[in-house]
Protein backbone atom coordinates (compact mmCIF):
# COMPACT_ATOMS: atom_id res chain seq x y z
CA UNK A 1 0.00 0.00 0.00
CA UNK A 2 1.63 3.10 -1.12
CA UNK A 3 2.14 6.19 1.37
CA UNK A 4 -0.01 9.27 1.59
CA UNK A 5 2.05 12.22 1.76
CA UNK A 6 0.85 15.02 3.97
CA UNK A 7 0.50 18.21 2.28
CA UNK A 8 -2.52 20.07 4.11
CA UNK A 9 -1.94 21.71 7.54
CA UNK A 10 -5.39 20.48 8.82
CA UNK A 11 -4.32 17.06 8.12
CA UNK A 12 -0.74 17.99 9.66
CA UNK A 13 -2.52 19.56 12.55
CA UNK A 14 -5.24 16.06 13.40
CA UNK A 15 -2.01 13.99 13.31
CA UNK A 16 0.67 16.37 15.80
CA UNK A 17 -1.62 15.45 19.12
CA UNK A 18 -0.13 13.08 20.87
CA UNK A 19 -2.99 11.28 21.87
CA UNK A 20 -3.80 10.70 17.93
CA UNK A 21 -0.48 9.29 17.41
CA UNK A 22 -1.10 6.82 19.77
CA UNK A 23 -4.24 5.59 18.68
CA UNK A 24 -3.00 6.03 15.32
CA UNK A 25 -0.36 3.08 16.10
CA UNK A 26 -2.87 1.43 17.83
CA UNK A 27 -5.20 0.97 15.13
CA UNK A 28 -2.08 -0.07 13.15
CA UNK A 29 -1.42 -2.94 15.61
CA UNK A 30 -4.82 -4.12 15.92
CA UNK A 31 -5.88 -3.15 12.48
CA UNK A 32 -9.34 -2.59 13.42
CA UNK A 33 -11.03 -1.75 17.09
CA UNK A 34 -13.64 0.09 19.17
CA UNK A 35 -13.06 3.60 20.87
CA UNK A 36 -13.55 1.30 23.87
CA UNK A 37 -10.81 -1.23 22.80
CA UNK A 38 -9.04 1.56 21.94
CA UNK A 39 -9.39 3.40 25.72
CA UNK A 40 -7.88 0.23 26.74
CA UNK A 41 -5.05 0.48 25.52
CA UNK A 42 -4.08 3.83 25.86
CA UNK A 43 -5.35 3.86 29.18
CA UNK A 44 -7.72 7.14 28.74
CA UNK A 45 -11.54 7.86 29.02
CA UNK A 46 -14.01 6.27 25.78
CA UNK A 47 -15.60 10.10 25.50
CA UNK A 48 -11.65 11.15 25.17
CA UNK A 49 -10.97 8.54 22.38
CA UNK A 50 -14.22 8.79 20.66
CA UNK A 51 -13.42 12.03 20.16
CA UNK A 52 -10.16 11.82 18.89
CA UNK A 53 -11.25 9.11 16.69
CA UNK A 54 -13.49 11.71 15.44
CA UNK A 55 -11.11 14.12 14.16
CA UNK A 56 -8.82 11.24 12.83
CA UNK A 57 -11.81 10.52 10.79
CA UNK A 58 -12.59 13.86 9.66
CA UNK A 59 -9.20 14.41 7.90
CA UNK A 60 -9.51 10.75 5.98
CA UNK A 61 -6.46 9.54 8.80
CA UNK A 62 -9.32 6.43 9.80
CA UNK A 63 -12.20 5.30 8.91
CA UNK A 64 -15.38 3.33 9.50
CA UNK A 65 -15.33 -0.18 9.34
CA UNK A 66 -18.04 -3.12 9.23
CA UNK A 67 -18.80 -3.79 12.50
CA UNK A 68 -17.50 -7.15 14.12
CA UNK A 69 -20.11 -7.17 16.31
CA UNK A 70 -24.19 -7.40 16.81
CA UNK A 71 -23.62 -4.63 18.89
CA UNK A 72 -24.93 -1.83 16.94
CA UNK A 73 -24.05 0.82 19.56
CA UNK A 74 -20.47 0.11 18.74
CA UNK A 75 -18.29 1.89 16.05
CA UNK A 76 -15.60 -0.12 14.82
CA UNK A 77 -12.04 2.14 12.94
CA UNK A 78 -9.81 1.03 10.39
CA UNK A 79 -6.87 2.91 9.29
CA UNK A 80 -7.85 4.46 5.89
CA UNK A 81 -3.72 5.24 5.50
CA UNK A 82 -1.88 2.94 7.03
CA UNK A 83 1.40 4.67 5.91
CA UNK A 84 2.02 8.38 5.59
CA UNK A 85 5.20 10.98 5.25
CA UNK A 86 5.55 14.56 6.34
CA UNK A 87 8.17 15.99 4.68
CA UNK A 88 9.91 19.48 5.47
CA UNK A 89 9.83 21.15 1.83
CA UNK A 90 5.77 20.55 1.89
CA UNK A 91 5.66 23.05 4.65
CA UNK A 92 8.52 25.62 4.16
CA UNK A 93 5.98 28.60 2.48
CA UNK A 94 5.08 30.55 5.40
CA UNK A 95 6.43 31.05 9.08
CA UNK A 96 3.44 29.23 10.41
CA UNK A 97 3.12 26.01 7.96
CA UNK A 98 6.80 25.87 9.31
CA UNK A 99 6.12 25.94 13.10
CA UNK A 100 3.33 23.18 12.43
CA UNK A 101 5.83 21.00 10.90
CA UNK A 102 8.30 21.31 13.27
CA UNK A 103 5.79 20.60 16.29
CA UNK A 104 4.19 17.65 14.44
CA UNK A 105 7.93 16.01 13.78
CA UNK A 106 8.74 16.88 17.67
CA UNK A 107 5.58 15.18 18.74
CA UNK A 108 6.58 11.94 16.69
CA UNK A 109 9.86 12.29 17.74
CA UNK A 110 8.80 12.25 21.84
CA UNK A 111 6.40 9.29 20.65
CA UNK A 112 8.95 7.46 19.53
CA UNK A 113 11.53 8.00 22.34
CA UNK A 114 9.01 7.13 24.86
CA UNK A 115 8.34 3.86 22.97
CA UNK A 116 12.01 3.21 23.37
CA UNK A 117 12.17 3.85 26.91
CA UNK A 118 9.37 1.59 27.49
CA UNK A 119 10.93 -0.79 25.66
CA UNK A 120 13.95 -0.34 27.81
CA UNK A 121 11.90 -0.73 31.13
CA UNK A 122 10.32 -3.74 30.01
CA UNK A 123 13.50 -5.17 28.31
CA UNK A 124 13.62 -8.32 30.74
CA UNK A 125 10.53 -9.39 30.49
CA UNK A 126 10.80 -9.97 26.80
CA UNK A 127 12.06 -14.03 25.67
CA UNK A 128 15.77 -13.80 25.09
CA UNK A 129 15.62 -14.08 21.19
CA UNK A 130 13.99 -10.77 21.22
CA UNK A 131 16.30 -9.13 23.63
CA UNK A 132 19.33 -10.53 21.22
CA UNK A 133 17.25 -9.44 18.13
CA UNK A 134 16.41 -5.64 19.35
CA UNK A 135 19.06 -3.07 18.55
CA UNK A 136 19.90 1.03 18.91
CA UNK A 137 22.43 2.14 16.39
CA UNK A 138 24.15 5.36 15.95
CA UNK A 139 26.33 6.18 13.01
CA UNK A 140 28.16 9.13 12.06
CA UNK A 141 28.65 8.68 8.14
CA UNK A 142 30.95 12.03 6.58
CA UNK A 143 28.00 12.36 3.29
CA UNK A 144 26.84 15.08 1.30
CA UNK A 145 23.14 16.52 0.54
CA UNK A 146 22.74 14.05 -2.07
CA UNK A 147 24.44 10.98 -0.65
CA UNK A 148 21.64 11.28 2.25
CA UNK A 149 19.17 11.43 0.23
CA UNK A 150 20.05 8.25 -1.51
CA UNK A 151 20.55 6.11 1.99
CA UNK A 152 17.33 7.50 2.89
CA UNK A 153 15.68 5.84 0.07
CA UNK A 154 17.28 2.73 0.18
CA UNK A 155 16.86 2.02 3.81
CA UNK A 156 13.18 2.90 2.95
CA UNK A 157 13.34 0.48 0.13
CA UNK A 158 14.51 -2.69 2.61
CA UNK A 159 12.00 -1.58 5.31
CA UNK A 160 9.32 -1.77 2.73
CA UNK A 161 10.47 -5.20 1.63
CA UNK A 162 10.06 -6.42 5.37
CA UNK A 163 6.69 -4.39 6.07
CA UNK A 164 5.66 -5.85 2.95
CA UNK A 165 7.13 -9.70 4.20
CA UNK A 166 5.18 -9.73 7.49
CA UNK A 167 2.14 -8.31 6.03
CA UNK A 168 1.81 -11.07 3.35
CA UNK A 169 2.80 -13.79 6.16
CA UNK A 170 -0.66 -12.76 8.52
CA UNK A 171 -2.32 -12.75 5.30
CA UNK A 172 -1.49 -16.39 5.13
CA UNK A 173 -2.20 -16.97 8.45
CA UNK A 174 1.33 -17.31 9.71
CA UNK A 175 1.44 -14.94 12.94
CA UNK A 176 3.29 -17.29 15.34
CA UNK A 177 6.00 -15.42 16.74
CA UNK A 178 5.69 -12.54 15.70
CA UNK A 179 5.68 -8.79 17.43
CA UNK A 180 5.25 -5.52 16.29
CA UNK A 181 8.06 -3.91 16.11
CA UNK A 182 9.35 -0.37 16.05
CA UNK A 183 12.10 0.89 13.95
CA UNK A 184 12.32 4.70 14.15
CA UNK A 185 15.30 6.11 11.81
CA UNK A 186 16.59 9.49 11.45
CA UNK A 187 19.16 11.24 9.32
CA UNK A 188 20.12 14.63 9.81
CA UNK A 189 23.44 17.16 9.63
CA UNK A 190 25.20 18.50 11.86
CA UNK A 191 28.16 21.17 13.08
CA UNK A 192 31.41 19.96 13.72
CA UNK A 193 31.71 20.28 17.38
């Protein structure tokens, strides 16, 4: 499934709460849920996460799904783009398309460093094979403009190739084993110290 690129500030704006994001990789886990599954498992009221949901919704982030219930009281959400990209030149035309951009890419960011610590907390609880498998990387790579660029595609390209692996393997049915897993990258410049 190909990646919707985030252009509009509204759309910018419904995805830089932090609360969003969350559901937002919730839904992505369980693929399809209830506010009140939902509340669960971010641990915050149904009214709270209905609402949320809501505004999700509104800017085409979810959508309504057939309900796997008789329960006709409940909606059920789907992601309606499971991938998406915010890039910086999309934003760059006036002072405050910038400052949305920068706050949306700061809330990821936290996102995904709280993940990590999480992770970290609950490290030894997790079956040695996924301890040995996990990993944190740094490298510090002397590259021009251009040369970044490039990685960034082709690290983009294998992720895709494994996304697209463990997607066809529940397809078939074949979901022993497996986790969701988080892999956060970033490249960036900087000074010289």
């Amino acid at each position: 499934m190909e990646s919707r690129r985030i252009t509009d500030m509204d759309t910018l704006k419904a995805l830089a709460h932090p609360l969003r994001l969350k559901l937002y990789r919730a839904l992505h886990q369980t693929r399809i849920a209830t506010a009140s599954h939902l509340a669960e498992q971010v641990d915050e009221a149904v009214s709270l996460v209905s609402y949320h949901l809501r505004k999700l919704a509104a800017h085409g982030v979810i959508e309504e799904a057939e309900p796997q219930s008789d329960d006709g009281r409940e909606r059920w959400w789907r992601l309606a783009m499971p991938r998406y990209s915010i890039h910086d030149q999309d934003f760059r035309d006036a002072p405050e398309r910038v400052a949305a951009y920068v706050a949306a890419t700061r809330t990821a960011f936290h996102d995904h460093v709280e993940m990590y610590e999480r992770y970290l907390d609950e490290q030894s609880a997790w079956p040695p094979e996924w301890r040995a498998a996990a990993f944190s990387s740094r490298s510090l790579p002397n590259l021009t403009a251009a040369e970044l660029a490039q990685l960034n595609e082709e690290l983009v390209a294998v992720v895709r190739k494994w996304q697209a692996r463990g997607e066809a393997a529940i397809e078939a049915g074949d979901t022993e084993g497996r986790e969701h897993v988080n892999l956060d990258m970033y490249g960036f410049p900087s000074r010289r110290p």
